[in-house]
N, C-alpha and C. Protein backbone atom coordinates (compact mmCIF):
# COMPACT_ATOMS: atom_id res chain seq x y z
N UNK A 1 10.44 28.41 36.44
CA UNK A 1 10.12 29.28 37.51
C UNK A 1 11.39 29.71 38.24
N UNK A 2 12.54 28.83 38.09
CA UNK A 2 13.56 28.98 39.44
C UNK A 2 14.04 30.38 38.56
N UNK A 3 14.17 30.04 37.13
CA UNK A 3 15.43 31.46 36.34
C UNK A 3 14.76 33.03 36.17
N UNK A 4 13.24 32.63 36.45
CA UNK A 4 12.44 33.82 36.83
C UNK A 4 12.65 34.58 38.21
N UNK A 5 12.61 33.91 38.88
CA UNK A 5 12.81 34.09 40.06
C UNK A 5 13.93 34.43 40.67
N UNK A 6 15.09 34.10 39.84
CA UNK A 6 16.60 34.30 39.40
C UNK A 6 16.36 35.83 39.34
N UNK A 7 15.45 36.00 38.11
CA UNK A 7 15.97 37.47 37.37
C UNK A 7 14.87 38.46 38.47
N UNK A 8 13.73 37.94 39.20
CA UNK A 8 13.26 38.97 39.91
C UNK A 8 13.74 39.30 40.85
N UNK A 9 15.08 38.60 41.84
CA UNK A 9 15.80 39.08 42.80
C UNK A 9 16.64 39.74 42.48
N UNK A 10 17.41 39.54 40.86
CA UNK A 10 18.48 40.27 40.65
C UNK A 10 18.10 41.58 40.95
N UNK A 11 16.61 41.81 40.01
CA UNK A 11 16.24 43.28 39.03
C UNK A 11 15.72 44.05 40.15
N UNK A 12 15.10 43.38 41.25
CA UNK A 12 13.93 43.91 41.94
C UNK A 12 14.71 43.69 43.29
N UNK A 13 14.54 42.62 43.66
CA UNK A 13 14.77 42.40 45.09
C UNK A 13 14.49 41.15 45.51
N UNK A 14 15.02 40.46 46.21
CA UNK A 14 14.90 38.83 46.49
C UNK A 14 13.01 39.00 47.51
N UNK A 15 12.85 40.11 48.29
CA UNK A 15 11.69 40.22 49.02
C UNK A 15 10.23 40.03 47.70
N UNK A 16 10.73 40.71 46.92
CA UNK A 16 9.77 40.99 45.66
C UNK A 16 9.69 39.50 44.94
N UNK A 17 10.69 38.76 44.62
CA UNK A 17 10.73 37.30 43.76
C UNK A 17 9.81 36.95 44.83
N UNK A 18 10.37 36.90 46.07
CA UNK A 18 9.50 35.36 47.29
C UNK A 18 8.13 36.15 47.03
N UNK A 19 7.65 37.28 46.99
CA UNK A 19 6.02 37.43 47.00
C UNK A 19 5.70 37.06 45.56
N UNK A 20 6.07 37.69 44.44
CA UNK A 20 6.06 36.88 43.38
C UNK A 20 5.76 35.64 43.37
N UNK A 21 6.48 34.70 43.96
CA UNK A 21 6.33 33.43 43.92
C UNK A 21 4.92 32.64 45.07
N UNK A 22 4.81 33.58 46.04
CA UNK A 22 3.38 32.90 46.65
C UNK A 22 2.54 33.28 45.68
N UNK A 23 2.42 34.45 45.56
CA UNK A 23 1.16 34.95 44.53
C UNK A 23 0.66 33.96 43.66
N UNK A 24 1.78 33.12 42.69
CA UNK A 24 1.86 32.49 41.56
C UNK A 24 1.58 30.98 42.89
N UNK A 25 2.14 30.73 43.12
CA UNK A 25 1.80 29.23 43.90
C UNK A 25 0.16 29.24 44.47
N UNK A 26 -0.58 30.22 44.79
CA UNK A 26 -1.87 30.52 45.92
C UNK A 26 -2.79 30.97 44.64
N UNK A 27 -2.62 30.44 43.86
CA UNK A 27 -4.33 30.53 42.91
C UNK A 27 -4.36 31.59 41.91
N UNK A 28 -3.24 31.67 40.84
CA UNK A 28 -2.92 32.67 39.67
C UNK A 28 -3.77 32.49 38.68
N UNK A 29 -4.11 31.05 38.62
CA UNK A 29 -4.60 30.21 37.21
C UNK A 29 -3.78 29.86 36.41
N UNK A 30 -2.30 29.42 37.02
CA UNK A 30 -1.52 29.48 35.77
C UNK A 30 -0.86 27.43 36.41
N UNK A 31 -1.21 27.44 35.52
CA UNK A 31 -0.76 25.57 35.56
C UNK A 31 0.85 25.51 35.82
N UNK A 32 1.84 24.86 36.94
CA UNK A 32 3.23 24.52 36.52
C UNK A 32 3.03 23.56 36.58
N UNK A 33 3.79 22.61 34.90
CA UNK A 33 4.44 21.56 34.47
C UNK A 33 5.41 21.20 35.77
N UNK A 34 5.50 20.26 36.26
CA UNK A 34 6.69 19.54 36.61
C UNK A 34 7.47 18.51 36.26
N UNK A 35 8.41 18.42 36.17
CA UNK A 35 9.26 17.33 35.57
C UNK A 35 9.11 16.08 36.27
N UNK A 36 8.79 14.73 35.03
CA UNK A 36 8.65 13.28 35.75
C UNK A 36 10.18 13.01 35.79
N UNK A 37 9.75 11.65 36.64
CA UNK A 37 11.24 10.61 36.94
C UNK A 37 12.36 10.76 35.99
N UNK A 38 10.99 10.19 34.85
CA UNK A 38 12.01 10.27 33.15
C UNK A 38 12.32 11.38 32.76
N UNK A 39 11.76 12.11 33.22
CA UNK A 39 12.72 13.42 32.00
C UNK A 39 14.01 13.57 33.17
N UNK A 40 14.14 13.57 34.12
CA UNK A 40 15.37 13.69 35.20
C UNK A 40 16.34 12.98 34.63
N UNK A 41 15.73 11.43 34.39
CA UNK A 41 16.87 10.68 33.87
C UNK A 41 17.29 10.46 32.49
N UNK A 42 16.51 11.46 31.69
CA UNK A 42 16.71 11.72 30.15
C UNK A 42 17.30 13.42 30.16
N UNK A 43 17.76 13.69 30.97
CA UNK A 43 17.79 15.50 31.43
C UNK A 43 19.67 14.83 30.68
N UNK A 44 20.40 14.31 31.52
CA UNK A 44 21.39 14.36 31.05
C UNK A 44 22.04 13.85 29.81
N UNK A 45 21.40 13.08 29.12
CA UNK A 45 21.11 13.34 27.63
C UNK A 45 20.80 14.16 26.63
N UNK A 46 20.24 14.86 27.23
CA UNK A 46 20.11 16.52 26.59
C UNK A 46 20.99 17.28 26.97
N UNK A 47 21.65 17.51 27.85
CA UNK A 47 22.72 18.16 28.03
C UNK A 47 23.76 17.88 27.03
N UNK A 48 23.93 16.43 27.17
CA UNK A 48 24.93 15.98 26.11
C UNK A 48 25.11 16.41 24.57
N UNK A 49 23.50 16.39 24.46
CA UNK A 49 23.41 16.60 23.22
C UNK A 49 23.39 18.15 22.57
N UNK A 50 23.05 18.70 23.59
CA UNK A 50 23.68 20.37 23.19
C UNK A 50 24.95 20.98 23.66
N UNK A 51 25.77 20.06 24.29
CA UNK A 51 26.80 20.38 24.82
C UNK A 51 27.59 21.52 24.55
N UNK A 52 27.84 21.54 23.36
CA UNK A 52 29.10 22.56 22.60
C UNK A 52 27.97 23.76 22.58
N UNK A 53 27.24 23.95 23.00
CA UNK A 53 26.24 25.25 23.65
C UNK A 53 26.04 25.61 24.53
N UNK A 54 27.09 24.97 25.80
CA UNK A 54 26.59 24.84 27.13
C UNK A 54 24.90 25.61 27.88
N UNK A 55 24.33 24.39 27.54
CA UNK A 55 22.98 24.47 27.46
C UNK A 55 22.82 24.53 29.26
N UNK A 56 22.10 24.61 29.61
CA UNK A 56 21.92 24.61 31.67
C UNK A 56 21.28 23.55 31.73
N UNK A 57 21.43 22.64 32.92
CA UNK A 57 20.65 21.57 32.89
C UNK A 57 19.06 22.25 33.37
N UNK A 58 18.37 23.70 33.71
CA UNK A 58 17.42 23.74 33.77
C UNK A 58 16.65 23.89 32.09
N UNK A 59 17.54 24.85 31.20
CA UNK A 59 16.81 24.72 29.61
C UNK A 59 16.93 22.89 29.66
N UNK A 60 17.48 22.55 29.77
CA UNK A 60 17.54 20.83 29.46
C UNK A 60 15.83 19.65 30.10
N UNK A 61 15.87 20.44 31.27
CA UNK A 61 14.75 19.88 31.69
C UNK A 61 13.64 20.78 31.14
N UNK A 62 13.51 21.80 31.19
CA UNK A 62 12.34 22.72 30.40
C UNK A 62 11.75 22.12 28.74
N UNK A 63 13.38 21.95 28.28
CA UNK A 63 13.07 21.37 27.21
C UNK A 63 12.63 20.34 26.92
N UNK A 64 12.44 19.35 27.81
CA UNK A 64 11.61 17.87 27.96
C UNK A 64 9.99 18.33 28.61
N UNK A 65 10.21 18.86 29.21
CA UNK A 65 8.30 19.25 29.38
C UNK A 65 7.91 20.01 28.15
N UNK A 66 8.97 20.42 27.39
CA UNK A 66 7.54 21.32 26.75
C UNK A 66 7.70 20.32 25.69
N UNK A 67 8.65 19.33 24.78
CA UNK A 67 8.28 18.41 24.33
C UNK A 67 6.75 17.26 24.66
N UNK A 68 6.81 17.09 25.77
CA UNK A 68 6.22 16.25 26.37
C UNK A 68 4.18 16.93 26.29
N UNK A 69 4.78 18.17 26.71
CA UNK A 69 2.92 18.94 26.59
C UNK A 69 2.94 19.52 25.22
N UNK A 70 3.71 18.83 24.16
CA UNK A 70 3.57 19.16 23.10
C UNK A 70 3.18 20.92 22.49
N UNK A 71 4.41 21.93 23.49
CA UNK A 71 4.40 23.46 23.67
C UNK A 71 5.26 23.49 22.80
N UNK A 72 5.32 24.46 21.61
CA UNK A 72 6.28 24.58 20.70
C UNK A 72 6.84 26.58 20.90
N UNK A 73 5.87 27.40 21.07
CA UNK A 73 6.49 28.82 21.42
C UNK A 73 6.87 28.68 23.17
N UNK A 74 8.06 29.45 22.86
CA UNK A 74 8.70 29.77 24.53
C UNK A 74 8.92 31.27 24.25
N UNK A 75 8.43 31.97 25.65
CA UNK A 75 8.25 33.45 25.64
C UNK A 75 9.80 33.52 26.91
N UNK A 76 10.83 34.01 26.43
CA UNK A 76 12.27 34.31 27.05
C UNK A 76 13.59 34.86 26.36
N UNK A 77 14.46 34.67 26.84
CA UNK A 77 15.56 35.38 26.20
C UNK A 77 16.50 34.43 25.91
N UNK A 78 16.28 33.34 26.15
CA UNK A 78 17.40 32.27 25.98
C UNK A 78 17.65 31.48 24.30
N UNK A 79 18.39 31.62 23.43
CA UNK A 79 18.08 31.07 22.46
C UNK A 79 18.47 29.70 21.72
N UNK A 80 18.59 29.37 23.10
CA UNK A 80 19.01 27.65 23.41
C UNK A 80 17.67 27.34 23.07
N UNK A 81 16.93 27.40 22.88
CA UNK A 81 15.04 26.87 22.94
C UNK A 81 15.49 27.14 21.25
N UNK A 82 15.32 28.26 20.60
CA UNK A 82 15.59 27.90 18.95
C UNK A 82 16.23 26.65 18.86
N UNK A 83 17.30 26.47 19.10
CA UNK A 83 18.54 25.73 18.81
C UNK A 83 17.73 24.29 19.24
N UNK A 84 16.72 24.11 19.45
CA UNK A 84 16.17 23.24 20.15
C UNK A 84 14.70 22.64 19.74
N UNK A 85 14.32 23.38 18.63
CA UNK A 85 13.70 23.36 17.86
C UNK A 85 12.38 24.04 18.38
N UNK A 86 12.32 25.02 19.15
CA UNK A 86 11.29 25.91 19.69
C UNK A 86 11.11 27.16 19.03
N UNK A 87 9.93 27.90 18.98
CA UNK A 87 9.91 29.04 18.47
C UNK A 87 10.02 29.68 19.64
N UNK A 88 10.92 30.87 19.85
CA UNK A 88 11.43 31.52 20.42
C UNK A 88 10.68 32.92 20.57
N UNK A 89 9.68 33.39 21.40
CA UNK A 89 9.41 34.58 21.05
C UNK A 89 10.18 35.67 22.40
N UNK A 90 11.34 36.40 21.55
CA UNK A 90 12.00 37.00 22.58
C UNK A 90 11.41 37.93 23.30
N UNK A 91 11.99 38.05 24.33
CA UNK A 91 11.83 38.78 25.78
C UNK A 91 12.91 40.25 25.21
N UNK A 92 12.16 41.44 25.26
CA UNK A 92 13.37 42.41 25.07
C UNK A 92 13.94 43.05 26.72
C-alpha cells in the first residue's frame, strides 16, 4: 500500500493518494495482509538474500506475506517479485 500511495502522490497529487487511502481503509472489500513479528525479523534475510538486486526492504516484506498466504501472481511493475519466484503480471 505505502509504494501505491508513493506513485498516487507522485502522478496525481498527495490530496488524491490520502483520499485514496480512506476510501480503501473505510469498507472497499479488499482484505490488507499485514506483516507478523516474524516476517519483520526474517525481512532482513531477504534482503540479504537478494542483495546484488538491491531489492527494498518493502518488496522484502511483501515478499514474505505473499509466501505466507500462499499468493503466487503479483499485479506491478517491479520485477524483483519474478526474481523471487512470483508470477509477475506487469503494470504498463
Amino acid at each position: 500500500m505505502d509504494e501505491t500511495m508513493t506513485l498516487l502522490a507522485r502522478r496525481a497529487s498527495p490530496a488524491f493518494a490520502a483520499s485514496w487511502l480512506e476510501d480503501l481503509l473505510n469498507g472497499s472489500g479488499i482484505t490488507i495482509l499485514r506483516n507478523l513479528d516474524e516476517e519483520w525479523q526474517n525481512a532482513g534475510k531477504t534482503m540479504r538474500k537478494y542483495a546484488d538486486q538491491n531489492v527494498s526492504m518493502t518488496d522484502c516484506l511483501n515478499f514474505l506475506v505473499l509466501k505466507r498466504e500462499k499468493i503466487r501472481d503479483v499485479f506491478g511493475f517491479d520485477h524483483h517479485f519474478e526474481s523471487a519466484g512470483f508470477r509477475l503480471w506487469k503494470a504498463t
